[in-house]
C-alpha atoms as a PDB file:
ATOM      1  CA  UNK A   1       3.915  31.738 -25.817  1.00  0.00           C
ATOM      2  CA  UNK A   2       3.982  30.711 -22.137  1.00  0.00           C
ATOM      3  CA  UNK A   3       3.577  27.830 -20.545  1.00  0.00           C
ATOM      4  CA  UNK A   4       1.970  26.339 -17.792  1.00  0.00           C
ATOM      5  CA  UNK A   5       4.316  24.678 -15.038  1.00  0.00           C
ATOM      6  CA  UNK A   6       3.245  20.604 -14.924  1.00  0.00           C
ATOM      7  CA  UNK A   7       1.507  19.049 -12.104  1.00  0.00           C
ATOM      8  CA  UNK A   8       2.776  16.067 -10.416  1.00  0.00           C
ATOM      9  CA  UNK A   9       5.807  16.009 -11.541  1.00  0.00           C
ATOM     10  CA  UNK A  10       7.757  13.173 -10.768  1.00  0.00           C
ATOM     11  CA  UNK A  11      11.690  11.719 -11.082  1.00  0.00           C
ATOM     12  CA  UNK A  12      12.451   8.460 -12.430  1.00  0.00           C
ATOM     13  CA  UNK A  13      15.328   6.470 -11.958  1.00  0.00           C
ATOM     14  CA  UNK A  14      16.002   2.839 -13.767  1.00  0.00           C
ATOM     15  CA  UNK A  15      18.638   0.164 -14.492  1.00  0.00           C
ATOM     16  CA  UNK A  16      19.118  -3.017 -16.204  1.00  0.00           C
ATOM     17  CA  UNK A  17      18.573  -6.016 -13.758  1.00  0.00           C
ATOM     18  CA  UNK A  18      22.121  -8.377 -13.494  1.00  0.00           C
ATOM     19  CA  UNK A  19      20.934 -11.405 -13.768  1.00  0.00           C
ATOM     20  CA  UNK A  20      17.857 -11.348 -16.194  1.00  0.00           C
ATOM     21  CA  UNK A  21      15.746  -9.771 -19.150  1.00  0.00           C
ATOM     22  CA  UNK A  22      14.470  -6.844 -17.037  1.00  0.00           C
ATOM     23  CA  UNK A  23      14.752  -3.219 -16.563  1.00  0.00           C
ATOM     24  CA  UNK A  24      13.479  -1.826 -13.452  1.00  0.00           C
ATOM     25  CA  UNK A  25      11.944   1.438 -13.171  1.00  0.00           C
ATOM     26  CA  UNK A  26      11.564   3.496  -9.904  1.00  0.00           C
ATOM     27  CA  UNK A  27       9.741   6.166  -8.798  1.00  0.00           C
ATOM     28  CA  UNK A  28      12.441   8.896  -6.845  1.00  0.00           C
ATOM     29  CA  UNK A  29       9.858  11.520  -6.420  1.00  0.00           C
ATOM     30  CA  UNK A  30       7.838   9.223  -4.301  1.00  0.00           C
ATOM     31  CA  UNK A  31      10.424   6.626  -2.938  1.00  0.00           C
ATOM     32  CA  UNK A  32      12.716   9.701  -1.490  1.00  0.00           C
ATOM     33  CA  UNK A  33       9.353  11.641  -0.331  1.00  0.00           C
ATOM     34  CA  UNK A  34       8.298  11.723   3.680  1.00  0.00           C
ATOM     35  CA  UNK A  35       4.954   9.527   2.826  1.00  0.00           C
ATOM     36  CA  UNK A  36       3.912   7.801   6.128  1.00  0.00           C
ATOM     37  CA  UNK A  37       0.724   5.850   6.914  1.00  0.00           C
ATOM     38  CA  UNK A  38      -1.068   8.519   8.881  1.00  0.00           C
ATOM     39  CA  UNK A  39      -3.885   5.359  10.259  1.00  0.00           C
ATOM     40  CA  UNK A  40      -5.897   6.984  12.888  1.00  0.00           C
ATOM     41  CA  UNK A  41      -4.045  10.181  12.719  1.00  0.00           C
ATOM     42  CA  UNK A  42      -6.191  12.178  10.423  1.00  0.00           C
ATOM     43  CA  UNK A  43      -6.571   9.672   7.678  1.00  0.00           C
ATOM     44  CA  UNK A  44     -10.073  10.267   6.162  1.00  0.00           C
ATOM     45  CA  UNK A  45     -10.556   6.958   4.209  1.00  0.00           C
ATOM     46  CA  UNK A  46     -11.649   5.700   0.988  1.00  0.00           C
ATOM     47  CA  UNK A  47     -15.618   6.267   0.855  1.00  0.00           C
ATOM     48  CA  UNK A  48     -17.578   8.898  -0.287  1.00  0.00           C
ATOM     49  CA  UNK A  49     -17.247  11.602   2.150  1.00  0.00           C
ATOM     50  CA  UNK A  50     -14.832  12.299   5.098  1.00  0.00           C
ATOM     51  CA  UNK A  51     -14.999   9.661   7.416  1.00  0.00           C
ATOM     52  CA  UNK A  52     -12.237  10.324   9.840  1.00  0.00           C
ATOM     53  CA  UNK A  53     -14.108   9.268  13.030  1.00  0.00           C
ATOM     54  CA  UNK A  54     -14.873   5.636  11.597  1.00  0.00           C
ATOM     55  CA  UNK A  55     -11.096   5.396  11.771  1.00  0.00           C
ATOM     56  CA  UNK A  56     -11.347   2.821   8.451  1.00  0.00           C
ATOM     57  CA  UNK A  57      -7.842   3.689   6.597  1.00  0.00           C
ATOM     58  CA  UNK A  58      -8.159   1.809   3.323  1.00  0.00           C
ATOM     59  CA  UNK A  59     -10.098  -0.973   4.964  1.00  0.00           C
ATOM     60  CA  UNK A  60     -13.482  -0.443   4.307  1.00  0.00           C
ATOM     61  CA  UNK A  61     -14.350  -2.450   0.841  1.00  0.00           C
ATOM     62  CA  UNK A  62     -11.910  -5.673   2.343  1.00  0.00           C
ATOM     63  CA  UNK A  63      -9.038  -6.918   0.466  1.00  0.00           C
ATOM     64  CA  UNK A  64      -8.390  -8.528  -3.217  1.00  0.00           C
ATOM     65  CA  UNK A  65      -6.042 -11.530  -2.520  1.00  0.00           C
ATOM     66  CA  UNK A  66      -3.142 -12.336  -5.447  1.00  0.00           C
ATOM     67  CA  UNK A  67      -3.188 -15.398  -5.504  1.00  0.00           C
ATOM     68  CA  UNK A  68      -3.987 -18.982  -3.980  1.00  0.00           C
ATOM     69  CA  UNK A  69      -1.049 -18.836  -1.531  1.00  0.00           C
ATOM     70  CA  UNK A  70      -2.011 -15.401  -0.573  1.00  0.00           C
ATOM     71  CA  UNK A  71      -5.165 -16.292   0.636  1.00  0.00           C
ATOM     72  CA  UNK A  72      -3.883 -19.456   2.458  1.00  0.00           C
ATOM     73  CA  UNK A  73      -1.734 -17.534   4.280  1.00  0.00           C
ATOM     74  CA  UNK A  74      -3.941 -14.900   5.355  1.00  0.00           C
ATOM     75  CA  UNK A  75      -6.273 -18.303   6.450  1.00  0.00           C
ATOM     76  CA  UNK A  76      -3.137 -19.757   8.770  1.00  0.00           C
ATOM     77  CA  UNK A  77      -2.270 -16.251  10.214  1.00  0.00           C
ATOM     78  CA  UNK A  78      -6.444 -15.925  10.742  1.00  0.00           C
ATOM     79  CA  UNK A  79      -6.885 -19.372  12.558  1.00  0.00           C
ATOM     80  CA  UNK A  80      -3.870 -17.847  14.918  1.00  0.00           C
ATOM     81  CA  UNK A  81      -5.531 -14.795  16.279  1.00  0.00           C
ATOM     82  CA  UNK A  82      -7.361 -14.740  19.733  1.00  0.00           C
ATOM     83  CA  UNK A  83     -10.553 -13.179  20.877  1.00  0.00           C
ATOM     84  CA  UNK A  84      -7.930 -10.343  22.260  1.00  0.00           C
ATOM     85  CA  UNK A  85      -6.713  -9.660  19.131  1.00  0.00           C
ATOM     86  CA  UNK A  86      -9.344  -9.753  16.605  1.00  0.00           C
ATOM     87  CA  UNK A  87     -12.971  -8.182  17.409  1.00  0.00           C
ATOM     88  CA  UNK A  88     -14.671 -10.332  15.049  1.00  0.00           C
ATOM     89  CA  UNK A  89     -12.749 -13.326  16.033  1.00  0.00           C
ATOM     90  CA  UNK A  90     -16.366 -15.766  16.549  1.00  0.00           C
ATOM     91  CA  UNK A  91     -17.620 -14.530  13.202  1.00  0.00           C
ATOM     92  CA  UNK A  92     -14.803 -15.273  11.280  1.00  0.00           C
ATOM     93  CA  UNK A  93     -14.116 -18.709  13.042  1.00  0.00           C
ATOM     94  CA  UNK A  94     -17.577 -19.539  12.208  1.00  0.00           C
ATOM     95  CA  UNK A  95     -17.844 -18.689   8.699  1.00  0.00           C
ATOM     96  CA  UNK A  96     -13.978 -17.822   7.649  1.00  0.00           C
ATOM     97  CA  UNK A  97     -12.946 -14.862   7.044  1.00  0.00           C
ATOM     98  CA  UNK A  98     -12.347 -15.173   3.362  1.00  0.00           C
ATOM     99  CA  UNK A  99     -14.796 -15.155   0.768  1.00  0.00           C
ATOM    100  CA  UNK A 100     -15.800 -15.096  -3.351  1.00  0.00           C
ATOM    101  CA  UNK A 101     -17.736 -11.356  -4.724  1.00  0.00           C
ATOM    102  CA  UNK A 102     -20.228 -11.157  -6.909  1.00  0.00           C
ATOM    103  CA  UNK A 103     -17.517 -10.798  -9.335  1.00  0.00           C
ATOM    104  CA  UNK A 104     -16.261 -14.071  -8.562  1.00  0.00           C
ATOM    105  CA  UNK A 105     -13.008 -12.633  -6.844  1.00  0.00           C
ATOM    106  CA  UNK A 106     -11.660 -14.080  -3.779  1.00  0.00           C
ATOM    107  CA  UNK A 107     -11.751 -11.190  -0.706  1.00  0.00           C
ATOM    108  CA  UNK A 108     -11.799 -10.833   2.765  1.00  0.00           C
ATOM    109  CA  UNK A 109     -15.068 -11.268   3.926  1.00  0.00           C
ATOM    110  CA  UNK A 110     -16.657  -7.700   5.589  1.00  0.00           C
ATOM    111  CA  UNK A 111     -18.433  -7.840   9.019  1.00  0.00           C
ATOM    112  CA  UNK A 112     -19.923  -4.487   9.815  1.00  0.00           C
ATOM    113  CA  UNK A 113     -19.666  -3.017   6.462  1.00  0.00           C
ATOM    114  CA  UNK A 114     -15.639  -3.148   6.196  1.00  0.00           C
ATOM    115  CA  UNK A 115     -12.985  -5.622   6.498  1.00  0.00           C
ATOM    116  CA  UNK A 116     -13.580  -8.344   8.867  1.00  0.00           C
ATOM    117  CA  UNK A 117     -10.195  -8.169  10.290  1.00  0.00           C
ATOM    118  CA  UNK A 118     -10.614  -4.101  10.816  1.00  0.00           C
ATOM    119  CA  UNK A 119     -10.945  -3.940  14.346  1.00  0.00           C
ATOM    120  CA  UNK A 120     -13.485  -1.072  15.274  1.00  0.00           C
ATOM    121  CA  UNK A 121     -13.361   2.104  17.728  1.00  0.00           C
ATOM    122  CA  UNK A 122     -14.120   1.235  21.079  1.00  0.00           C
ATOM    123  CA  UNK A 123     -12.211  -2.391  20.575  1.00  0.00           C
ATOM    124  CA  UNK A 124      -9.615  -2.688  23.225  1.00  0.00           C
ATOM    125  CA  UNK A 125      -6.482  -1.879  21.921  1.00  0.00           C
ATOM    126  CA  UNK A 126      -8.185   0.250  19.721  1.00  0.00           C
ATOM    127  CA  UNK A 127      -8.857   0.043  16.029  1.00  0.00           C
ATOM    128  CA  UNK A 128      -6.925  -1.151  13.067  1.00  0.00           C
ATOM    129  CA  UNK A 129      -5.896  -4.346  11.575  1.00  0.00           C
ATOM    130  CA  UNK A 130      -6.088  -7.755  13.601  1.00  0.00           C
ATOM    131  CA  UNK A 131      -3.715  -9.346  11.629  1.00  0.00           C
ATOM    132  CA  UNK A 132      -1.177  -5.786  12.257  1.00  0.00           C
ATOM    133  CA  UNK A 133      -1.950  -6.009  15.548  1.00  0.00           C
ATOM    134  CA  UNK A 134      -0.677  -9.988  15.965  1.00  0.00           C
ATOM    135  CA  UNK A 135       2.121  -9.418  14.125  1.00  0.00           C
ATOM    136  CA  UNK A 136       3.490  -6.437  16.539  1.00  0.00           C
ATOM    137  CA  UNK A 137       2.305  -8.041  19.319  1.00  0.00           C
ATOM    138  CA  UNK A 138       4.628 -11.241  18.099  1.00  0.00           C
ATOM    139  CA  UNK A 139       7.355  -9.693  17.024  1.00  0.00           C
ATOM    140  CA  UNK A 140       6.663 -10.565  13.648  1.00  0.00           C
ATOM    141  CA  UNK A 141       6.279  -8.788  10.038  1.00  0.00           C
ATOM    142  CA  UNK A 142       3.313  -7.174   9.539  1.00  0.00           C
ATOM    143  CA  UNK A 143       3.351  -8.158   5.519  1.00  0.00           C
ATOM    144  CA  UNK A 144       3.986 -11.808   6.405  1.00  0.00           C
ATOM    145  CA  UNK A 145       0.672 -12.120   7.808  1.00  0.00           C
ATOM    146  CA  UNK A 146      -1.502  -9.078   5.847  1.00  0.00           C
ATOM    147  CA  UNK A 147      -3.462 -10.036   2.575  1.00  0.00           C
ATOM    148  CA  UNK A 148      -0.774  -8.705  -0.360  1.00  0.00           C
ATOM    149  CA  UNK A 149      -2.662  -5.747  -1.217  1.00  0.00           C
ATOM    150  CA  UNK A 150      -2.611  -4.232   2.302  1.00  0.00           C
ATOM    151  CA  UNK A 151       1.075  -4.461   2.669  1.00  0.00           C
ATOM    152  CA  UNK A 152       2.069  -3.338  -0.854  1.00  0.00           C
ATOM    153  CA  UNK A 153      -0.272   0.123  -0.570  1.00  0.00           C
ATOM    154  CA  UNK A 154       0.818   2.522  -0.926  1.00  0.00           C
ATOM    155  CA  UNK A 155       3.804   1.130  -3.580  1.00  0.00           C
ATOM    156  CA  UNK A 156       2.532  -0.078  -6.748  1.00  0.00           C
ATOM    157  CA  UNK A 157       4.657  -2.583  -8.679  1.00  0.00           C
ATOM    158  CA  UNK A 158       3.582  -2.859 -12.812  1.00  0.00           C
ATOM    159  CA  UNK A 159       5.326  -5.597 -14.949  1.00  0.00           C
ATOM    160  CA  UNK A 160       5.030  -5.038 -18.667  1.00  0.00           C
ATOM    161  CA  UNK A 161       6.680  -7.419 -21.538  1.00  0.00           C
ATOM    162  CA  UNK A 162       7.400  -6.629 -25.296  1.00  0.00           C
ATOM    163  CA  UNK A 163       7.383  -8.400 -28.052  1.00  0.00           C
ATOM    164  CA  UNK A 164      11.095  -9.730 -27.601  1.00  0.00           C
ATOM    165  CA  UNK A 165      10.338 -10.880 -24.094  1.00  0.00           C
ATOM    166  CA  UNK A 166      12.110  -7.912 -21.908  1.00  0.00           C
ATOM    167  CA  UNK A 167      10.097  -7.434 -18.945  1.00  0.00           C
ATOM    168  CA  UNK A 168       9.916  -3.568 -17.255  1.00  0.00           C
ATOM    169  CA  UNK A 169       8.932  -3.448 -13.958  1.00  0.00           C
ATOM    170  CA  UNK A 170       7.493  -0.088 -12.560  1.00  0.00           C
ATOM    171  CA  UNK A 171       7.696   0.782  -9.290  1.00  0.00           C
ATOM    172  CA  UNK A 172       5.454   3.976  -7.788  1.00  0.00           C
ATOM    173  CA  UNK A 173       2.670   5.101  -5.792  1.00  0.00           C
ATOM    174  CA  UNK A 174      -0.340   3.681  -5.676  1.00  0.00           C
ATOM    175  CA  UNK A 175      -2.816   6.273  -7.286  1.00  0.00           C
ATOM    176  CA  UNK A 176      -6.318   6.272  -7.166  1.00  0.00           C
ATOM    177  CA  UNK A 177      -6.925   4.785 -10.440  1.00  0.00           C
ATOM    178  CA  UNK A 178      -4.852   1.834  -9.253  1.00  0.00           C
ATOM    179  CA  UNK A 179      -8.562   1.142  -7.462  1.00  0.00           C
ATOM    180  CA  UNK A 180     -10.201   0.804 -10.830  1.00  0.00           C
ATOM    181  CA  UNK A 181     -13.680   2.972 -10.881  1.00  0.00           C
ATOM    182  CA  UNK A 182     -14.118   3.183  -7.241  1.00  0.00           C
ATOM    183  CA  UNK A 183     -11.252   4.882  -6.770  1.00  0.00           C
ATOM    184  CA  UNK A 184     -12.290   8.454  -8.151  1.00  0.00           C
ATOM    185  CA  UNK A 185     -14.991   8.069  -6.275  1.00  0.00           C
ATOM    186  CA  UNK A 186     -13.293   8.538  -2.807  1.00  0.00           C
ATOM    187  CA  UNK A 187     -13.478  11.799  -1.160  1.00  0.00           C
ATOM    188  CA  UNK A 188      -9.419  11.324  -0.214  1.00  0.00           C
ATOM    189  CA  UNK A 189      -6.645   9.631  -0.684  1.00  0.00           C
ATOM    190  CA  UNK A 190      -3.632   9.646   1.112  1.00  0.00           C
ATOM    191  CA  UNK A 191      -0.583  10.168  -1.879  1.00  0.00           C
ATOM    192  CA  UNK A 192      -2.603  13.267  -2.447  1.00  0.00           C
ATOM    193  CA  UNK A 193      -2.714  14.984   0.683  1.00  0.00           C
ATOM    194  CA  UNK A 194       0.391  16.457   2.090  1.00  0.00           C
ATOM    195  CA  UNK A 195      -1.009  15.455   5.876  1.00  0.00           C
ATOM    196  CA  UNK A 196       0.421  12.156   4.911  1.00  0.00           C
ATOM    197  CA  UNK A 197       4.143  13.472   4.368  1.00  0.00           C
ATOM    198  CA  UNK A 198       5.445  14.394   7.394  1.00  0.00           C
ATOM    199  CA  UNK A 199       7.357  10.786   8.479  1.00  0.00           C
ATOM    200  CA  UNK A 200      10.807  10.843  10.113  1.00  0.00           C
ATOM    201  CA  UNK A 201      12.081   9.257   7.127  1.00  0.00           C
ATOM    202  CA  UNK A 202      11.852   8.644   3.601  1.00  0.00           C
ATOM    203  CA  UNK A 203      10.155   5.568   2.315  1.00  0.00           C
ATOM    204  CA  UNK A 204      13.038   3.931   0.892  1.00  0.00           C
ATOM    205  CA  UNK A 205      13.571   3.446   4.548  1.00  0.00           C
ATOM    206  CA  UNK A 206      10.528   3.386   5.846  1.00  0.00           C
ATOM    207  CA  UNK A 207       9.482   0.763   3.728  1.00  0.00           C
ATOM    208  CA  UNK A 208      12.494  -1.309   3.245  1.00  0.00           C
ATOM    209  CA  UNK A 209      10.669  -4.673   4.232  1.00  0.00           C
ATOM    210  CA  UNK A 210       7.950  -4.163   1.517  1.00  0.00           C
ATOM    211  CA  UNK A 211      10.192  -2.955  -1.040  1.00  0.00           C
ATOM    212  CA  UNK A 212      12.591  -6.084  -0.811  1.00  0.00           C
ATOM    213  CA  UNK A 213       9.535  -8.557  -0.812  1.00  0.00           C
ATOM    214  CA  UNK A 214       8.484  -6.887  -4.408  1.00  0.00           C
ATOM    215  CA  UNK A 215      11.956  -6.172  -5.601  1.00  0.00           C
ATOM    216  CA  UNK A 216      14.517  -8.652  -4.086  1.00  0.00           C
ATOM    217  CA  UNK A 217      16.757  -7.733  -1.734  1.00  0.00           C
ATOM    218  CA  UNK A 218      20.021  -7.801  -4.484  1.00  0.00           C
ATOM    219  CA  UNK A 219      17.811  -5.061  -6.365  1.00  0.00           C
ATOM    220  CA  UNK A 220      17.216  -2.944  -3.815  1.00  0.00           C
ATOM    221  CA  UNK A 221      20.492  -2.821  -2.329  1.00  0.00           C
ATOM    222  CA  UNK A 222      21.561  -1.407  -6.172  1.00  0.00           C
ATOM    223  CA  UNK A 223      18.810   1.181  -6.009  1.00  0.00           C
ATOM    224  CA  UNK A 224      20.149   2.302  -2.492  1.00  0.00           C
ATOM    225  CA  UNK A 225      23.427   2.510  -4.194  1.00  0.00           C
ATOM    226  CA  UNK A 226      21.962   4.127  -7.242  1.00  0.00           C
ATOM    227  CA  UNK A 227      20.136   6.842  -4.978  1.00  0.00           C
ATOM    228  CA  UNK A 228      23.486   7.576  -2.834  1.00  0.00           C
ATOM    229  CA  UNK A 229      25.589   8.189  -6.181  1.00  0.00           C
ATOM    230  CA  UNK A 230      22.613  10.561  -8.036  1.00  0.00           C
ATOM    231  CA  UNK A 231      23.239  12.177  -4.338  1.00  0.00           C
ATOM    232  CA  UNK A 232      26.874  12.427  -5.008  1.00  0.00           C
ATOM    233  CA  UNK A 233      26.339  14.473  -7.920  1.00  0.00           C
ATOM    234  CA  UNK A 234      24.355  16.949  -6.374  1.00  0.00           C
ATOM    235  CA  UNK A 235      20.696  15.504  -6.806  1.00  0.00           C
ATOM    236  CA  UNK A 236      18.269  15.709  -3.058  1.00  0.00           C
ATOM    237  CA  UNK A 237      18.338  12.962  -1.090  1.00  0.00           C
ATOM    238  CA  UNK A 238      15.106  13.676  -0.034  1.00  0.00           C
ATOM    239  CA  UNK A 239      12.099  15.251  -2.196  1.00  0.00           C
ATOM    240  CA  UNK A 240       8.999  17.620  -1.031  1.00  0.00           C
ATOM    241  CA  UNK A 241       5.599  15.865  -1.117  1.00  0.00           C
ATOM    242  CA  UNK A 242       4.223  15.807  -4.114  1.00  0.00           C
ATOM    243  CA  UNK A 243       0.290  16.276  -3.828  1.00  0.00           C
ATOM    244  CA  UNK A 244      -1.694  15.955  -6.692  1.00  0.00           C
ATOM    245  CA  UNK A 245      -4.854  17.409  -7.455  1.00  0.00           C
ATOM    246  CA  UNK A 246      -8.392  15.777  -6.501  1.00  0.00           C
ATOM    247  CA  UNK A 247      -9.370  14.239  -9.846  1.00  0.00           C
ATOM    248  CA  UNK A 248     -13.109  15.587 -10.817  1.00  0.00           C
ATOM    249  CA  UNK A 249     -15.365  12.623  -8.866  1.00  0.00           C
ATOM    250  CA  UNK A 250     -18.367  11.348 -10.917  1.00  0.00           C
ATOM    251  CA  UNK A 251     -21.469  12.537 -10.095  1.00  0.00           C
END
């Protein structure tokens, strides 16, 4: 009998947390990868079909805030920006730039069929995120001004508790059913395609800020450590990318 080699295979790495009821559970494959935003750089976005030119990213449907701080947040870092920085800086004065669904959910509100704060082609500076933008342009954090969603993608973080109260908390890639339904609709995504694996680091890296915000900065400094000794033992430092196959897209 033979078998088939697996898809998507990934390497997972966990330990117990030191000072509470938690094991945490990362994703090597992914953390050790080359992932990079590739914004504006070939990124085809999240709608139906390839929309490269529109130079949206993942910005087109707005964001999904966390929580009540994360939304007040975003509202102080909003009522910061200039006309400069932010193309739809009178519109979103005038009627905020945050907003309840039909659902009921609290988003960013869209001007121009995407994300309010997406600045557009032709916008001087160019496109991409207002908020981004500020934040370079201040010397500042990008994530301490972004909505939580757009800072955290592509890392996923999953906590899950048992019956005797330990917690396990999942770190990985954000996959495309992390976007509930919508998400196998879109024609690409970027932990699928290896165009988006070709940064001059690894994402442990890369993405130290973000990872710290979600794990602590005590727990990452372990995983570092963690990482450096599987290396001592002969394991990569650094993995391939690990592209997945585009999942069949309803009809």
């Amino acid at each position: 009998m033979t078998t088939q080699p697996l898809e998507d295979r990934h390497e997972w790495l966990s330990f117990e947390d030191p000072e509470e009821s938690r094991t945490w559970l990362f994703d090597v494959t992914f953390l050790l990868s080359r992932w990079t935003c590739i914004f504006g750089s070939g990124c085809q976005g999240v709608l139906t079909e390839d929309a490269t030119d529109m130079v949206q990213g993942c910005c087109s449907y707005g964001a999904h805030f966390t929580d009540k701080a994360d939304r007040e947040r975003v509202k102080r870092a909003a009522a910061t920006l200039t006309p400069e920085q932010w193309q739809f800086h009178a519109e979103g004065t005038a009627k905020g730039p945050i907003t309840k669904n039909d659902d009921g959910a609290w988003v960013t509100r869209q001007a121009d069929e995407a994300c309010i704060f997406l600045n557009r082609p032709g916008f001087p500076g160019g496109p991409g995120c207002a908020l981004h933008r500020a934040a370079l342009e201040r010397g500042e954090r990008p994530l301490d001004l972004k909505p939580d969603v757009c800072w955290m993608v592509p890392i996923r973080r999953l906590d899950s508790t048992d019956d005797m109260g330990h917690v396990t908390s999942t770190i990985r890639e954000w996959k495309r059913r992390d976007w509930g339904d919508g998400g196998q609709e879109f024609h690409w995504w970027c932990t699928e395609s290896p165009e988006a694996f070709t940064g001059e680091t690894t994402v442990l890296v890369s993405m130290k800020d973000e990872l710290v915000e979600l794990v602590g900065q005590q727990v990452y400094d372990l995983l570092v450590d963690a990482v450096i000794e599987r290396a001592a033992n002969g394991a990569p430092l650094l993995h391939p990318a690990v592209p997945v196959p585009t999942p069949t897209r309803r009809r």
